[in-house]
C-alpha atoms as a PDB file:
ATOM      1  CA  UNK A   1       9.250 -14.419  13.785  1.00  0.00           C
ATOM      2  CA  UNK A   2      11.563 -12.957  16.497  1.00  0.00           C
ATOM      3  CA  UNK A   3      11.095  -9.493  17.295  1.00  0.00           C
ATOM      4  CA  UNK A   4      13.702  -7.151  17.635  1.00  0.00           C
ATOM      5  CA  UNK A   5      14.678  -5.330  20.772  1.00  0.00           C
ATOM      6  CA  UNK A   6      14.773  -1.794  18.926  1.00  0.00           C
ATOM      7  CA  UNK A   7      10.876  -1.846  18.487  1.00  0.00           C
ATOM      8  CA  UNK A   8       7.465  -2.329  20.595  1.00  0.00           C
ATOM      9  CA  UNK A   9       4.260  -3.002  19.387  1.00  0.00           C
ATOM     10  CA  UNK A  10       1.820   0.495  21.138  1.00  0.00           C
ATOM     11  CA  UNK A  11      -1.511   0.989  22.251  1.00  0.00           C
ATOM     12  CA  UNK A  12      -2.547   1.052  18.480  1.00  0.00           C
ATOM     13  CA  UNK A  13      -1.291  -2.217  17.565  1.00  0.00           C
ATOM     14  CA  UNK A  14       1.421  -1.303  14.920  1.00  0.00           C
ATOM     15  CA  UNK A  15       5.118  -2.014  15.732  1.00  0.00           C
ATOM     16  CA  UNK A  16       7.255   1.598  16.342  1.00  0.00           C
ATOM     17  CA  UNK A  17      10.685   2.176  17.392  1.00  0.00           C
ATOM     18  CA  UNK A  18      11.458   1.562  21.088  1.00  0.00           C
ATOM     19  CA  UNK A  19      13.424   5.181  21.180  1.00  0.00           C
ATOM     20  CA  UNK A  20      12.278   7.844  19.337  1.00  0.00           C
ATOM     21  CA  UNK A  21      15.164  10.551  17.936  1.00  0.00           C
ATOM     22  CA  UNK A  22      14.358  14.199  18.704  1.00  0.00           C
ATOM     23  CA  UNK A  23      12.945  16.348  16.364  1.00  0.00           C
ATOM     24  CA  UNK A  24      15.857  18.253  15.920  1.00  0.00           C
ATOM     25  CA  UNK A  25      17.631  14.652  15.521  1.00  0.00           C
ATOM     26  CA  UNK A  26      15.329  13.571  12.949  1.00  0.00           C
ATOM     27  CA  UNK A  27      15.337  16.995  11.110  1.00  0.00           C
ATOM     28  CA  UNK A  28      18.964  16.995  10.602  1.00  0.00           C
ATOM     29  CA  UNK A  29      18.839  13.212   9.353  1.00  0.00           C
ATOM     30  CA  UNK A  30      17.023  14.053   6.916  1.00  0.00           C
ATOM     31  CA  UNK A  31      18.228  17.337   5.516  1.00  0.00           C
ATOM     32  CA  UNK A  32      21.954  16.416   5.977  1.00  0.00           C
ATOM     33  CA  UNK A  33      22.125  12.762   5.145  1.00  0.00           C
ATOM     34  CA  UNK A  34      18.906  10.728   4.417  1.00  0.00           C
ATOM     35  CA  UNK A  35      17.598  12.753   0.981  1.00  0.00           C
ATOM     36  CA  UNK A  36      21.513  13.541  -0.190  1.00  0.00           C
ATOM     37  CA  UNK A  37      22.827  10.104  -0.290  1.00  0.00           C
ATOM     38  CA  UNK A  38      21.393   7.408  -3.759  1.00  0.00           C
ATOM     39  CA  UNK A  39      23.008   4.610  -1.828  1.00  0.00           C
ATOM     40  CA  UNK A  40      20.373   4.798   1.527  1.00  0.00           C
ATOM     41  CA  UNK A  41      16.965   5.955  -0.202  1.00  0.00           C
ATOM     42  CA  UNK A  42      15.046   4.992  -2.829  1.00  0.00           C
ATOM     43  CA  UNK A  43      15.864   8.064  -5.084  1.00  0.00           C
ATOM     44  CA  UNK A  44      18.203   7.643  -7.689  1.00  0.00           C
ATOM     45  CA  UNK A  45      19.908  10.667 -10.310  1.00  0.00           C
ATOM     46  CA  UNK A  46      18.684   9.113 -13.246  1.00  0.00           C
ATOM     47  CA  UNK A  47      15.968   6.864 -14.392  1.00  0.00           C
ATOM     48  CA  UNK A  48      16.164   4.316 -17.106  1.00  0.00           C
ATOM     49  CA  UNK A  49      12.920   5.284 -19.728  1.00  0.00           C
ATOM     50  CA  UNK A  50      11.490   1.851 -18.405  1.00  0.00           C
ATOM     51  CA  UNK A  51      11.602   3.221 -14.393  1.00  0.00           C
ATOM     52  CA  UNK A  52       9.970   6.517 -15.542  1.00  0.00           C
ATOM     53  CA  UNK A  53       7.273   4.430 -17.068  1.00  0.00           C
ATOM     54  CA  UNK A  54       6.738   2.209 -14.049  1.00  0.00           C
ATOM     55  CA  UNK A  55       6.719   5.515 -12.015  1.00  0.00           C
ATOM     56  CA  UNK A  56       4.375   7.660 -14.356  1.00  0.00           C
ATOM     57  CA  UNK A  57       1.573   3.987 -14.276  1.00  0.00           C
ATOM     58  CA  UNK A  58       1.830   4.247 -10.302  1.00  0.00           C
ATOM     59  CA  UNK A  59       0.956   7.798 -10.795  1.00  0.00           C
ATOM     60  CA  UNK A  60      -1.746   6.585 -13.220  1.00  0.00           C
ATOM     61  CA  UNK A  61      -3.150   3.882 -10.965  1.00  0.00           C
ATOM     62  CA  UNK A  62      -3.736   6.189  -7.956  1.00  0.00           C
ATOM     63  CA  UNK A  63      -5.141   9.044 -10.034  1.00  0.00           C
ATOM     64  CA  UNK A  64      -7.585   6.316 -11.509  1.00  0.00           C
ATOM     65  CA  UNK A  65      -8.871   4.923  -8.270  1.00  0.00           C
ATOM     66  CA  UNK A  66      -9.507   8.036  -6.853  1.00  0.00           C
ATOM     67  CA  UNK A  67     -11.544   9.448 -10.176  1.00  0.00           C
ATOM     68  CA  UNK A  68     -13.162   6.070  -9.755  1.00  0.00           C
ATOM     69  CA  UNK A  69     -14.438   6.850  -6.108  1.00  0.00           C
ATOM     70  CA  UNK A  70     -15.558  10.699  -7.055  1.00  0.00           C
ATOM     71  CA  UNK A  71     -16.868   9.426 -10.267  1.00  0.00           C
ATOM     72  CA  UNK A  72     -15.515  12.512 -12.016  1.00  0.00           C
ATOM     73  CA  UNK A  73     -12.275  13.853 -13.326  1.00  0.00           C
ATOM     74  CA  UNK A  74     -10.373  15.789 -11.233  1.00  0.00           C
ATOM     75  CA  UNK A  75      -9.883  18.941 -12.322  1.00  0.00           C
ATOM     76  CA  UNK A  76     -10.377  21.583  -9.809  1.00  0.00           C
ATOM     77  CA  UNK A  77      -9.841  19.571  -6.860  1.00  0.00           C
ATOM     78  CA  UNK A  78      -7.374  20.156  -4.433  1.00  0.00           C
ATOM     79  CA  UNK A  79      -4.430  18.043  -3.848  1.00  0.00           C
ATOM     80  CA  UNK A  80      -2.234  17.805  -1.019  1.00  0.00           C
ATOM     81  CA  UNK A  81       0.946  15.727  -1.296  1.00  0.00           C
ATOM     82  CA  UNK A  82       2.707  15.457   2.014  1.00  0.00           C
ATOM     83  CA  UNK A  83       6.028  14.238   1.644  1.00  0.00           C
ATOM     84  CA  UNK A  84       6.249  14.807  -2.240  1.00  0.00           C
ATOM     85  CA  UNK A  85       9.831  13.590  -2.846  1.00  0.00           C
ATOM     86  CA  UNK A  86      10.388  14.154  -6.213  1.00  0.00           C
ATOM     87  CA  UNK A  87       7.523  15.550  -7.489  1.00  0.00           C
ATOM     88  CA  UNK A  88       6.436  12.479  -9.590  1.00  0.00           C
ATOM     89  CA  UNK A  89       3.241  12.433  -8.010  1.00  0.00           C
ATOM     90  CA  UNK A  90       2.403  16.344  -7.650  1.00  0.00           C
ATOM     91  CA  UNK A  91       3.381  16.302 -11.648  1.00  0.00           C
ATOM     92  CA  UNK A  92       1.377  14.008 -12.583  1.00  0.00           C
ATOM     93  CA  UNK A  93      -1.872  15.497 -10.435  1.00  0.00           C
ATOM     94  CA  UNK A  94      -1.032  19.109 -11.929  1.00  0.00           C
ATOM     95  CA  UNK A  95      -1.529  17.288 -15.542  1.00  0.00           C
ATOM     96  CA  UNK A  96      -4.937  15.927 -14.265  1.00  0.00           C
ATOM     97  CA  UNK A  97      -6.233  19.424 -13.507  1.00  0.00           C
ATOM     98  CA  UNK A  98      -5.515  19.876  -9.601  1.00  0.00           C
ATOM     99  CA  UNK A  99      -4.509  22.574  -7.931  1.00  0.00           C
ATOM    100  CA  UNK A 100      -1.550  21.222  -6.341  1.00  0.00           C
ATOM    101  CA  UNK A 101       0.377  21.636  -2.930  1.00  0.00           C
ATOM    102  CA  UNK A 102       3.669  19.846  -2.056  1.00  0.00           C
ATOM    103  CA  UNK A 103       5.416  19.585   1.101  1.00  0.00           C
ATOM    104  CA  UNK A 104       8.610  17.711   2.089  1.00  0.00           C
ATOM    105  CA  UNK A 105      11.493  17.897   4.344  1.00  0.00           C
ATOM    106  CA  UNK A 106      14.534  18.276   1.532  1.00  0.00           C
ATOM    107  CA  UNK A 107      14.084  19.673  -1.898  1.00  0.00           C
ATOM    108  CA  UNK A 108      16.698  17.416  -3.102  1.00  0.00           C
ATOM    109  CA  UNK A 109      14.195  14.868  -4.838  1.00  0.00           C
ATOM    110  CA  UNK A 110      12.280  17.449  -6.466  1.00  0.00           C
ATOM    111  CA  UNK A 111      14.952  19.945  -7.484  1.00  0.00           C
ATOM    112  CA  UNK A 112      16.318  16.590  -9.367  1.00  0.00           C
ATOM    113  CA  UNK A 113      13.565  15.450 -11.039  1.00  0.00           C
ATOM    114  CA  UNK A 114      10.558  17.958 -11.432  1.00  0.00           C
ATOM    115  CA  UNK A 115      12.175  21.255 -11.346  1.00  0.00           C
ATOM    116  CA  UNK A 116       8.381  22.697 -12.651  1.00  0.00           C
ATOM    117  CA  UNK A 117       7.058  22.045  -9.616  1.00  0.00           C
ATOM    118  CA  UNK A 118       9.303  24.023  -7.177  1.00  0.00           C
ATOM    119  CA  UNK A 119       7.191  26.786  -8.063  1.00  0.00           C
ATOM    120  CA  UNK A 120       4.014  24.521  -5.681  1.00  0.00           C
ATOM    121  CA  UNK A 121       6.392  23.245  -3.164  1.00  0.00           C
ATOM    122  CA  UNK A 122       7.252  24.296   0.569  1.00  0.00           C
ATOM    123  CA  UNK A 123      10.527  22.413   2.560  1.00  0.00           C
ATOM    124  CA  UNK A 124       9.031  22.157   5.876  1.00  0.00           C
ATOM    125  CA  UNK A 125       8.617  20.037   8.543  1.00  0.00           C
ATOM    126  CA  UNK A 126       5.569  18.054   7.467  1.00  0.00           C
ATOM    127  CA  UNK A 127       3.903  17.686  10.271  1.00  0.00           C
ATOM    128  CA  UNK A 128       4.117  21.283  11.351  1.00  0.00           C
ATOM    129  CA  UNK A 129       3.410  22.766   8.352  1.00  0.00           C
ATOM    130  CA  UNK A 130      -0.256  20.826   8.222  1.00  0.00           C
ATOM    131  CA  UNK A 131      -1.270  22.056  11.459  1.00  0.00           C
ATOM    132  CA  UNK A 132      -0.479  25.906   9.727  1.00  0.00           C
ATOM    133  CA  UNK A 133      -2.920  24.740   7.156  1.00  0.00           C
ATOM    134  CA  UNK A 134      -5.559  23.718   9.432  1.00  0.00           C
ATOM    135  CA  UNK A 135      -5.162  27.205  11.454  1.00  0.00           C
ATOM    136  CA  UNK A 136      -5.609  28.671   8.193  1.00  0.00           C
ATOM    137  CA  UNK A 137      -8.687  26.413   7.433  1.00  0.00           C
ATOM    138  CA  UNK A 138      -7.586  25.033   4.554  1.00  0.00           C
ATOM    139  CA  UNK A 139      -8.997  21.784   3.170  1.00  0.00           C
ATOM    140  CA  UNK A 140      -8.068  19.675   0.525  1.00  0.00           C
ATOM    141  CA  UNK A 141     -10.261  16.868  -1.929  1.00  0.00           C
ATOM    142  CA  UNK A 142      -7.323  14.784  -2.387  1.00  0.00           C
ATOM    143  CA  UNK A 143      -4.516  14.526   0.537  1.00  0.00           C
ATOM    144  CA  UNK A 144      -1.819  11.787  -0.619  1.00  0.00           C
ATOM    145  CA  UNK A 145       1.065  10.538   2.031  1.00  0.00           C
ATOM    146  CA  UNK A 146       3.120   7.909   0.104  1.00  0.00           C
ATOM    147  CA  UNK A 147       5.945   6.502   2.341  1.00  0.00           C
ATOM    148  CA  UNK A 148       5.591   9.292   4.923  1.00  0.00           C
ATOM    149  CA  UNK A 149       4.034   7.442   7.693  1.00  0.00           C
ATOM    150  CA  UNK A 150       6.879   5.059   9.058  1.00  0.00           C
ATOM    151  CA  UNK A 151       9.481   8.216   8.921  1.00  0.00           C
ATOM    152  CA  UNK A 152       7.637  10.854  11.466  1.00  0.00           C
ATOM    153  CA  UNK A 153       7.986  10.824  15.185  1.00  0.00           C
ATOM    154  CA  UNK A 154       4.175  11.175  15.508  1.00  0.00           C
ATOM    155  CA  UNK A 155       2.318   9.026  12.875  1.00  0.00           C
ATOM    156  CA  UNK A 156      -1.249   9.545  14.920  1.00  0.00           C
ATOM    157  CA  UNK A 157      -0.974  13.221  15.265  1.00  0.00           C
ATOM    158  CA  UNK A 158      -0.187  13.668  11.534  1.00  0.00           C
ATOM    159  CA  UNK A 159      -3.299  11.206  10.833  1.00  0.00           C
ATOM    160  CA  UNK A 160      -5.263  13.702  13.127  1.00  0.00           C
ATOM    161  CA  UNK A 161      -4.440  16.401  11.416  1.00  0.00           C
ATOM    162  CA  UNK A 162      -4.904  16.079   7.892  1.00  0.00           C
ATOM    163  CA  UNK A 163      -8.336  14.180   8.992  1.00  0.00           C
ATOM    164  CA  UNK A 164      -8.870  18.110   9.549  1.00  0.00           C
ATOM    165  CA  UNK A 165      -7.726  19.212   6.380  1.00  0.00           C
ATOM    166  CA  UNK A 166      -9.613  16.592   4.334  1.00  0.00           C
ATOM    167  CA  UNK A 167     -12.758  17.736   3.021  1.00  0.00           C
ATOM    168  CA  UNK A 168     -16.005  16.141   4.299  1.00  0.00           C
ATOM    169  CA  UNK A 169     -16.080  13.679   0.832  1.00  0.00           C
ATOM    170  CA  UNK A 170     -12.053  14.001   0.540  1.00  0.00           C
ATOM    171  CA  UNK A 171      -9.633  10.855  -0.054  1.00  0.00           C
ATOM    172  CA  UNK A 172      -7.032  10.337   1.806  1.00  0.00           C
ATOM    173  CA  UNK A 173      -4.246   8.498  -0.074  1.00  0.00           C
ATOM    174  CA  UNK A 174      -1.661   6.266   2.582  1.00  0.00           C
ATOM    175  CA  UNK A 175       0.987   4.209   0.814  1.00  0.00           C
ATOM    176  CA  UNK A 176       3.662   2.546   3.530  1.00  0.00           C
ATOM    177  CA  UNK A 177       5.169  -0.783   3.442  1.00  0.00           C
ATOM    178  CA  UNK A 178       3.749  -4.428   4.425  1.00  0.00           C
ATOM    179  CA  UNK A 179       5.938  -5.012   7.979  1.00  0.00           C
ATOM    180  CA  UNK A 180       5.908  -7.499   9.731  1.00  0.00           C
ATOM    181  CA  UNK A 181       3.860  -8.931   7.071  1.00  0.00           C
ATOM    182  CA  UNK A 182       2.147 -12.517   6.536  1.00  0.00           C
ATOM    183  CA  UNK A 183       5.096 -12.768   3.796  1.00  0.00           C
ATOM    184  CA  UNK A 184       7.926 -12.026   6.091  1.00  0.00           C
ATOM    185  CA  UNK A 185       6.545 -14.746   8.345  1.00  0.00           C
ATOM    186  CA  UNK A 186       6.845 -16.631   6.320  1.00  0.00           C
ATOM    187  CA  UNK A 187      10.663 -16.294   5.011  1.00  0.00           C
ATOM    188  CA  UNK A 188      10.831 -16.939   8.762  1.00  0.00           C
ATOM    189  CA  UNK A 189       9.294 -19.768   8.917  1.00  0.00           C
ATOM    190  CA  UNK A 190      11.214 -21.449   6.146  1.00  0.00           C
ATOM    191  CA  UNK A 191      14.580 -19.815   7.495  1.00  0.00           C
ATOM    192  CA  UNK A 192      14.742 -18.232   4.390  1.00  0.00           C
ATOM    193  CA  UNK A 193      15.741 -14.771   6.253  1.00  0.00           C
ATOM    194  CA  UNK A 194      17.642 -14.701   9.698  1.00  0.00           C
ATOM    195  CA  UNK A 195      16.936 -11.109  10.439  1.00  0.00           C
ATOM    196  CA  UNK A 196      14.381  -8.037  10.509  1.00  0.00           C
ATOM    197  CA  UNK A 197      15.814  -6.929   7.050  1.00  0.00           C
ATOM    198  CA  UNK A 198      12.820  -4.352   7.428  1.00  0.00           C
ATOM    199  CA  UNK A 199      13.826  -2.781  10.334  1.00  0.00           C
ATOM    200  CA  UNK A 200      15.834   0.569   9.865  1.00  0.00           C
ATOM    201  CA  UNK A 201      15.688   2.268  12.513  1.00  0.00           C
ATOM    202  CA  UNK A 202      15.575   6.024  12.539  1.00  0.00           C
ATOM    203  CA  UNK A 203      15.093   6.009   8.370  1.00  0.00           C
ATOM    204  CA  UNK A 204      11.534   4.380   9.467  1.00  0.00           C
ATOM    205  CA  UNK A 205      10.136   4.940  12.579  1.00  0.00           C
ATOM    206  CA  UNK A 206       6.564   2.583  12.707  1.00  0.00           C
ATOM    207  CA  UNK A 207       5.960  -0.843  10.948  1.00  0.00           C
ATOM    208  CA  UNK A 208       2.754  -1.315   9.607  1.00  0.00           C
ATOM    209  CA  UNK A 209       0.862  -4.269   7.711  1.00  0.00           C
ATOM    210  CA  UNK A 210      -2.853  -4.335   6.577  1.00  0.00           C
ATOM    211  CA  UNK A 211      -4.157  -5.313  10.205  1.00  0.00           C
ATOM    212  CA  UNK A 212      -2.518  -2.840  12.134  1.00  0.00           C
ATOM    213  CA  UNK A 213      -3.531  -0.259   9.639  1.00  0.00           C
ATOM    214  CA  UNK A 214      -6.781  -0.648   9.467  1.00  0.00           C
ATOM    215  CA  UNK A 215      -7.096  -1.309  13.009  1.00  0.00           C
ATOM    216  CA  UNK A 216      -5.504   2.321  13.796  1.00  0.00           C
ATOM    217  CA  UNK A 217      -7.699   4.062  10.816  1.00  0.00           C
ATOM    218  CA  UNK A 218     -11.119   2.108  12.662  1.00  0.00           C
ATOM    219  CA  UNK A 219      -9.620   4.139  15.601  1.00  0.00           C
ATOM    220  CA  UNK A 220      -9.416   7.203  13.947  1.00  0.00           C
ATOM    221  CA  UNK A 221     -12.903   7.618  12.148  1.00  0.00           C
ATOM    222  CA  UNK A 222     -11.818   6.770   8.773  1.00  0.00           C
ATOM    223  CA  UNK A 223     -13.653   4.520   6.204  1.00  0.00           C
ATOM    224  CA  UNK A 224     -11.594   2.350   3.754  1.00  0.00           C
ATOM    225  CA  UNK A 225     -12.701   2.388   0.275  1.00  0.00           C
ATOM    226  CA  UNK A 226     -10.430   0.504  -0.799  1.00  0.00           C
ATOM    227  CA  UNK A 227      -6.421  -1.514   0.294  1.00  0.00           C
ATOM    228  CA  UNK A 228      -4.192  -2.403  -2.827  1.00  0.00           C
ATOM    229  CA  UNK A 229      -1.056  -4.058  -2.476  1.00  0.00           C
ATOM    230  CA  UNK A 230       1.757  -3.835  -4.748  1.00  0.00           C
ATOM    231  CA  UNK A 231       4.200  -6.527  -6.570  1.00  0.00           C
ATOM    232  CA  UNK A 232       5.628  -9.242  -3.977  1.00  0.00           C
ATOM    233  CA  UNK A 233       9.152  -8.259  -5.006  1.00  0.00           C
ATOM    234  CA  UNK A 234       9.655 -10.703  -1.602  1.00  0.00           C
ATOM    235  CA  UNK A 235       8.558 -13.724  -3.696  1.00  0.00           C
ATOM    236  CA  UNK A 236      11.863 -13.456  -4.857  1.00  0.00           C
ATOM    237  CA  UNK A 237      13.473 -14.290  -1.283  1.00  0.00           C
ATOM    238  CA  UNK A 238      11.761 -17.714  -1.258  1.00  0.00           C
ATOM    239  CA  UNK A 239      14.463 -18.553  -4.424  1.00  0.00           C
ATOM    240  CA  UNK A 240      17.967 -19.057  -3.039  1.00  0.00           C
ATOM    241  CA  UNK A 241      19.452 -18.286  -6.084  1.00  0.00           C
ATOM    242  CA  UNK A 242      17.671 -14.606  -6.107  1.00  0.00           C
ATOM    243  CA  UNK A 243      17.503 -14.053  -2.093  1.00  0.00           C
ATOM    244  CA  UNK A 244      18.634  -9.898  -2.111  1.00  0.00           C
ATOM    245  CA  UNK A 245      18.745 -10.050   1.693  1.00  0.00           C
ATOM    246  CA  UNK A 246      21.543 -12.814   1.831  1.00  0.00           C
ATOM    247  CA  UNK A 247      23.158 -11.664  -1.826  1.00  0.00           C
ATOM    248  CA  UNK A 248      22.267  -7.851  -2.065  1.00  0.00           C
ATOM    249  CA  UNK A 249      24.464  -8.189  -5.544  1.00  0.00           C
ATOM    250  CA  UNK A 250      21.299  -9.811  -7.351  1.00  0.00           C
ATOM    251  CA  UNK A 251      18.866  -6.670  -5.826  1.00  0.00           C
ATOM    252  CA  UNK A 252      19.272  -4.824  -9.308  1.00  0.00           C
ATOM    253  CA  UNK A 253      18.214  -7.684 -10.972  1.00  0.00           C
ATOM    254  CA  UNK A 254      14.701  -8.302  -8.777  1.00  0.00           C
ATOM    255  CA  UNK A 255      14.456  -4.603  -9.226  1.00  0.00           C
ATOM    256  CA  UNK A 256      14.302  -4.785 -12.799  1.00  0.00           C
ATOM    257  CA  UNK A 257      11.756  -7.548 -12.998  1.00  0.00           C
ATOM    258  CA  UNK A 258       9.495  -5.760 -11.006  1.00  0.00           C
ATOM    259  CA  UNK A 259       9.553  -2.941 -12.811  1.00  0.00           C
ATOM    260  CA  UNK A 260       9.295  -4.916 -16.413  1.00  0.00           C
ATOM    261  CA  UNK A 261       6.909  -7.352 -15.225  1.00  0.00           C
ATOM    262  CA  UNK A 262       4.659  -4.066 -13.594  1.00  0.00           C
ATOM    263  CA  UNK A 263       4.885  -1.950 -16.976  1.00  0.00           C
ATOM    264  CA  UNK A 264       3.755  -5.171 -18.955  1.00  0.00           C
ATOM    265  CA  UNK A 265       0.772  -6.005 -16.551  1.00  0.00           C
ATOM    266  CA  UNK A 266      -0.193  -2.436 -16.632  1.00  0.00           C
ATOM    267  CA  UNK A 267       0.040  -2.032 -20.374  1.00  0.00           C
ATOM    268  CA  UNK A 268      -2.107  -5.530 -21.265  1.00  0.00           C
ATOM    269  CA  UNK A 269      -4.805  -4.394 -19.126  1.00  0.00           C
ATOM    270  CA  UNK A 270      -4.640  -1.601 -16.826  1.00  0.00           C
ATOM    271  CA  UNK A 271      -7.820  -1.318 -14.897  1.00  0.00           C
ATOM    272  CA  UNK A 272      -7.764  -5.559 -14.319  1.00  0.00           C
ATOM    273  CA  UNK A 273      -4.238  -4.904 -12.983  1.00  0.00           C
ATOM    274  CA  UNK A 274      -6.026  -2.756 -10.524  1.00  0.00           C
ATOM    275  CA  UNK A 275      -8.476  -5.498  -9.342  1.00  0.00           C
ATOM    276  CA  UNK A 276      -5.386  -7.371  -9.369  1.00  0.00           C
ATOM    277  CA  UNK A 277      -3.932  -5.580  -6.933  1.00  0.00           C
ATOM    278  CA  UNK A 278      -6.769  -4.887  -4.626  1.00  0.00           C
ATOM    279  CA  UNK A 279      -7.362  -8.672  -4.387  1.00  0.00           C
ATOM    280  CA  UNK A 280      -3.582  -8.775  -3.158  1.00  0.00           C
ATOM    281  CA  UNK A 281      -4.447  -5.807  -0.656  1.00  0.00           C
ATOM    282  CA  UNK A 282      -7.169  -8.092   0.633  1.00  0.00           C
ATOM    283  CA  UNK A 283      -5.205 -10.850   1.118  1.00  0.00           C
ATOM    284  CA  UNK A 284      -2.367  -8.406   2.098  1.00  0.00           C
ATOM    285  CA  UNK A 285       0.662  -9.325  -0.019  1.00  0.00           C
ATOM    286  CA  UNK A 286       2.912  -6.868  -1.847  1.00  0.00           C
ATOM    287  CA  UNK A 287       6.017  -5.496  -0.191  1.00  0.00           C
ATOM    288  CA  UNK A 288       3.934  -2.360  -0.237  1.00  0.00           C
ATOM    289  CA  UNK A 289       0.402  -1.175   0.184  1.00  0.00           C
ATOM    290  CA  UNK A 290      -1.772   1.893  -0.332  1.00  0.00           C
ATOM    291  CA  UNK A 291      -5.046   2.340   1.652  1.00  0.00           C
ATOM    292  CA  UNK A 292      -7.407   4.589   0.126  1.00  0.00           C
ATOM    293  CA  UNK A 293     -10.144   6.154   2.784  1.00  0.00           C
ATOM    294  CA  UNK A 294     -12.566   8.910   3.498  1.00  0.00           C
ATOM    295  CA  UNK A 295     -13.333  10.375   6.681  1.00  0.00           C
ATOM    296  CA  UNK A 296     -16.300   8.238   8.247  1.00  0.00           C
ATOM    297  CA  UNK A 297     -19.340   9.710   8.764  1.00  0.00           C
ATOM    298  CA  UNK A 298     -21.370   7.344  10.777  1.00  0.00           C
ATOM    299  CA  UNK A 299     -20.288   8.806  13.948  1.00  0.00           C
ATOM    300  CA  UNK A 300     -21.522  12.454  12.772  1.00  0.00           C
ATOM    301  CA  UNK A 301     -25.126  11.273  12.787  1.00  0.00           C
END
C-alpha cells in the first residue's frame, strides 16, 4: 500500500496528518462548512424508517455491552457523549436511565434530529470543554467518543483527559474507523483501489486500525474489555460491478445493504450478532470499530 505524502505515521504508531490546521482553522471548518453541508458528512435531513432502525440497534448494541460489563442497568450512571452529533446516542442513553451530557462543535445534527435533547447539550470546543469538567472534578460512568478521534488536532490530549473524567470502574466508549486496515491492503494488493480513498484530510485528522489503537491505549493505561468491528461495507470493493470508490453512483446501493442486512442480523439474534462482531474486532475487519476500555489499574498497585 503506498502511503500518501499528506500523512506520517508518530511516535504512537497511528498514521496523522503531516500539517495540522489551526484551531481557529479547524473551528471554522466545522461550524461553517463541515456539519452544514449532507453532501460531505455522514448526516443526512431525513432518515428512511429502516436507517432509524439500524441507528436506534447501534444505540442498542453499545448500551448492551456496556450493561454487560457493569452487570447492571444503567440507570443513574453518568454519561458523557463527546461529539454527540445528532443526539441519537445521548437519546437513546436518556431512555436507559442516565443522566446525560452532550458536547459537540455544531448544533446542526442535533437541532435536526433530537430537538429534546438541546435542553443536555453544550456547542463547544470538545476538547476544551473536558478539561472545564475535569477543573470542576467531574466524573462520568460512561464517557462515549464515536467518530471524534480522527477529527481533533490533539487525539492524545483528549484521551488524557477524559482518562480524568472517567470514574475509577468507568467505560470508555471509542468508535473510529479501520485505516489503513488489513482490508484496504488488501484492495491494494489486488489493484482493486488506486488511491487512499480514506484519506480526507482536514475532515479527519489521525488514521487508526486495531493495532495502532490498542498500541496507543497500552500507552495510555487503559484496559480493553472488549474491540468490535462493524459490517465490511469494503467487501463490496472486491466486486467490480459494486466498487463505490471507482463508481460512487452504486454507494446508495452498498449503503442500503448494509443497513438491511445489519437490521436483519440484529433482529434474528441480537446478542450472537454481538459475538459476531467482536470476533470481527479480533480479527479486525469492519470499515469501523469500537473499542470498549476501562482505565487500568495494575499500575495503581
Amino acid at each position: 500500500m503506498r502511503i500518501p505524502k499528506s500523512v506520517r505515521k508518530n511516535e504512537y504508531g497511528f498514521y496523522e496528518a503531516a500539517v495540522k490546521p489551526t484551531s481557529a482553522e479547524l473551528d471554522t471548518y466545522y461550524a461553517e462548512k463541515f456539519y452544514q453541508d449532507c453532501v460531505t458528512v455522514s448526516y443526512a435531513k431525513e432518515y428512511t424508517a429502516d436507517e432509524l432502525t439500524h441507528i436506534n440497534n447501534k444505540s442498542r448494541e453499545s448500551s448492551a455491552v456496556i450493561k454487560r460489563y457493569f452487570k447492571s442497568d444503567l440507570v443513574g450512571k453518568r454519561f458523557l457523549d463527546n461529539g454527540c452529533g445528532e443526539g441519537f446516542d445521548l437519546n437513546h442513553f436518556k431512555s436507559e436511565g442516565c443522566e446525560v451530557l452532550g458536547l459537540d462543535y455544531s448544533d446542526y445534527g442535533i437541532q435536526s434530529h433530537n430537538p429534546d435533547m438541546l435542553a443536555y447539550f453544550h456547542q463547544c470546543d470538545v476538547l476544551e470543554y473536558n478539561r472545564q469538567l475535569i477543573k470542576e472534578k467531574a466524573k462520568f460512568d460512561i464517557i462515549s467518543i464515536d467518530n471524534v478521534l480522527e477529527h481533533v488536532i490533539d487525539p492524545v490530549g483528549l484521551l488524557k483527559a477524559i482518562q480524568e473524567l472517567l470514574a475509577t470502574q468507568g467505560v470508555l466508549r471509542i468508535q473510529v474507523p479501520n485505516d489503513f486496515s488489513i482490508c484496504q491492503e488488501e484492495l491494494f494488493r489486488l489493484r482493486k483501489v488506486s488511491r487512499n480513498y480514506w484519506v480526507s484530510i482536514p475532515g479527519h485528522l489521525s488514521y487508526f486500525n486495531t493495532g495502532s489503537l490498542k498500541k496507543l491505549l497500552k500507552k495510555l493505561n487503559f484496559r480493553i474489555i472488549t474491540i468490535m468491528g462493524d459490517y465490511p461495507i469494503e467487501f463490496f470493493l472486491f466486486n467490480n460491478k459494486t466498487n463505490y470508490v471507482r463508481d460512487r453512483a452504486v454507494g446508495r446501493f452498498c449503503h442500503e445493504s448494509r443497513v438491511l442486512t445489519e437490521n436483519f442480523l440484529y433482529r434474528t439474534n441480537f446478542e450472537k450478532t454481538i459475538k459476531l462482531y467482536e470476533v470481527m474486532g479480533e480479527i479486525g475487519l469492519g470499515r469501523g470499530m469500537t473499542f470498549y476500555v476501562t482505565k487500568d489499574q495494575a499500575d495503581k498497585k
